[in-house]
Protein backbone atom coordinates (compact mmCIF):
# COMPACT_ATOMS: atom_id res chain seq x y z
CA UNK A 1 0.19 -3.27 229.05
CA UNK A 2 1.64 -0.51 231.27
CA UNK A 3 1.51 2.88 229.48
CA UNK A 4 4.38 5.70 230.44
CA UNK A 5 3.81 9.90 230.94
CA UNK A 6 4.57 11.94 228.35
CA UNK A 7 8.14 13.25 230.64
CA UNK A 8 8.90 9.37 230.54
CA UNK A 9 8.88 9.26 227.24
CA UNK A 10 10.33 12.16 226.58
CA UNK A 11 13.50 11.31 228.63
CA UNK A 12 13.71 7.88 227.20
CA UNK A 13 14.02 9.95 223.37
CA UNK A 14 16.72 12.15 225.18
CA UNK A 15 18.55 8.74 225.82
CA UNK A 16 18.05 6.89 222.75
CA UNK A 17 19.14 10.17 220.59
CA UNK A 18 22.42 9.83 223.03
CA UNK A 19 23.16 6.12 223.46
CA UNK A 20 26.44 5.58 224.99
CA UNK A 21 26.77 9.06 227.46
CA UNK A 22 27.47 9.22 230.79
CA UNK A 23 25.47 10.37 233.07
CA UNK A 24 26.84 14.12 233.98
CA UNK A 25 26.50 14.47 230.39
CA UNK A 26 22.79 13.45 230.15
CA UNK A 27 21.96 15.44 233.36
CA UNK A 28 23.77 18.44 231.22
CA UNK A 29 21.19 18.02 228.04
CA UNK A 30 18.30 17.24 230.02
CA UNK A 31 19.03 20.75 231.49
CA UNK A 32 19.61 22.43 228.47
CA UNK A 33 16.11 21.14 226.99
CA UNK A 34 14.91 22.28 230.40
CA UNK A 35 16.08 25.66 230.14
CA UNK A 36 14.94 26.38 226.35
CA UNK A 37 11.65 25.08 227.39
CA UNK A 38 11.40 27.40 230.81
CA UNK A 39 11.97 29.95 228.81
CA UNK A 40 9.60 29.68 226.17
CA UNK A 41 7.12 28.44 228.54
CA UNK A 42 7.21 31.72 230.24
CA UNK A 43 7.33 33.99 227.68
């Protein structure tokens, strides 16, 4: 059985949540979440 990272899985939830989207808007969430977590990362 193959196993997937934690970021692959992580993406894959992003999709599921958002199942149909088009891809500007996925790279536009995936982003966002990236953003939010930047910043708390570096606090």
């Amino acid at each position: 059985m193959e196993k997937i990272f934690e970021s692959e899985y992580r993406f894959l939830c992003i999709l599921w949540e958002n199942v149909p989207i088009a891809s500007p808007k996925l790279v536009q969430i995936c982003n966002d979440i990236d953003s939010r977590f930047l910043v708390h990362y570096n606090r």
